[in-house]
Structures are given as structure tokens and as C-alpha cells.
Protein backbone atom coordinates (compact mmCIF):
# COMPACT_ATOMS: atom_id res chain seq x y z
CA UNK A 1 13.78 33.08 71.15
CA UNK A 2 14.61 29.64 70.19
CA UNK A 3 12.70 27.86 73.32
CA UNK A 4 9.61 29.65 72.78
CA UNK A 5 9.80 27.38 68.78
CA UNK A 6 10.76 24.47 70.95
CA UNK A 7 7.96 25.11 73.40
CA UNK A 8 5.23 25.92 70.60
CA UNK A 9 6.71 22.71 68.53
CA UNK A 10 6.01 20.51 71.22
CA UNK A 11 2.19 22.17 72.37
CA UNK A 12 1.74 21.69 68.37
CA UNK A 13 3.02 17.94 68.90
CA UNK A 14 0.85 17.00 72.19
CA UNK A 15 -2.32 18.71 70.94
CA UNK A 16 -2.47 16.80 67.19
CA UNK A 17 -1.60 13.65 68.51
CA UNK A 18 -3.74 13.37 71.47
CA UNK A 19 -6.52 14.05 68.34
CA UNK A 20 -8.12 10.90 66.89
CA UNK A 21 -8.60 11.99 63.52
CA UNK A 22 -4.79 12.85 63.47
CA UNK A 23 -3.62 9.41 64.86
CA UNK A 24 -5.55 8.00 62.12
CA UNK A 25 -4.05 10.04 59.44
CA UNK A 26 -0.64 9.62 60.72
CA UNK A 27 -0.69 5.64 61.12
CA UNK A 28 -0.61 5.52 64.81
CA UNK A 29 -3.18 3.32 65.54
CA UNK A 30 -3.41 -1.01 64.99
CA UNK A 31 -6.31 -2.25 63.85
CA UNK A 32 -7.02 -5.98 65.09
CA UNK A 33 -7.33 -8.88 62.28
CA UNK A 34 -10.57 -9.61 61.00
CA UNK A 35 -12.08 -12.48 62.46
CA UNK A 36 -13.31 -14.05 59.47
CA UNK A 37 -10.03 -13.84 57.61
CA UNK A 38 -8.41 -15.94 60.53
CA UNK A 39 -7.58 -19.59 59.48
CA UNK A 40 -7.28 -22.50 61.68
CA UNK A 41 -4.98 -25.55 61.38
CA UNK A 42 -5.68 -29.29 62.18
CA UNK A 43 -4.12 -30.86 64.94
CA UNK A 44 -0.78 -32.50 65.30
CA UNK A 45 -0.77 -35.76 64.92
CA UNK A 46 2.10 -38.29 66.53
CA UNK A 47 2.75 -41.45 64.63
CA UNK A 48 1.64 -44.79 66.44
CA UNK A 49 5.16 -45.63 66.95
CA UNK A 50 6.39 -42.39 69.17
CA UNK A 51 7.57 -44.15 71.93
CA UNK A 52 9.46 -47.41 70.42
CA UNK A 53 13.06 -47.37 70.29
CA UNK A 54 15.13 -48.90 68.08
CA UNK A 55 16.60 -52.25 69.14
CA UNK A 56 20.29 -52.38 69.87
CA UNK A 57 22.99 -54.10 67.19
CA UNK A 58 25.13 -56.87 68.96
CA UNK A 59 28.03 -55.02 68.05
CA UNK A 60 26.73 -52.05 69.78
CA UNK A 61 25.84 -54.56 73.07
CA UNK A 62 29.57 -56.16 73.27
CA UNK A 63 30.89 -52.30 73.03
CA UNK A 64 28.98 -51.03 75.97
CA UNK A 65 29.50 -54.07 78.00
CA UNK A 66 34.08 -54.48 77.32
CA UNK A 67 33.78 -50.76 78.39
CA UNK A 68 32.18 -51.27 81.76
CA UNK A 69 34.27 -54.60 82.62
CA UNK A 70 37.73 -52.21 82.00
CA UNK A 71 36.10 -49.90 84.30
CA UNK A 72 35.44 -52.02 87.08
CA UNK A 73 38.59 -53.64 86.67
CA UNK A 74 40.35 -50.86 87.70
């Protein structure tokens, strides 16, 4: 007795939701944006400088260079 609820349950399902109205109605369907509610952005921009790097301290030069005489001193 049960299966034949189960059965009719899920006819009942199938046959609403394969119904546009009832898609509607039940929130099953997207709608796409509106095209005149879409904004656009400007373009982004680098700064003239992008590709400069900062110049190197002394301190920073005598650093690298003590650590790759030890090295090849070895």
C-alpha cells in the first residue's frame, strides 16, 4: 500500500515540474540580468614605472658579494 503513495508522489512530482507555469511558481527557473542594468569599468591602468627596480644599497652589494667569495673558497 505504501509504494502505490510513493509511486503516485513521484507521477505528482514529474508531471508539475515538467509544467512551466509550476517552475515559475516554485522558483526553479534563472532569469538572466538585464542588459541595461549591467555596468562597465575602465581599464587598468599600470604606472609608468612598472618595470624599474629599485637600485641596490652598498651594504646590500658587499653582502652578496663576501657570500659568494666564502663559497668559492671552499
Amino acid at each position: 500500500m505504501k509504494k502505490i503513495y510513493v509511486v503516485i508522489a513521484v507521477a505528482a512530482i514529474l508531471a508539475t515540474s515538467s509544467c512551466g507555469w509550476s517552475k515559475k511558481k516554485l522558483g526553479f527557473t534563472q532569469s538572466g540580468p538585464d542588459e541595461t542594468l549591467v555596468q562597465t569599468n575602465d581599464p587598468l591602468i599600470l604606472p609608468p614605472e612598472f618595470n624599474v627596480r629599485p637600485k641596490k644599497s652598498a651594504a646590500v652589494n658587499e653582502a652578496e658579494s663576501s657570500d659568494t667569495e666564502d663559497g668559492e673558497n671552499e
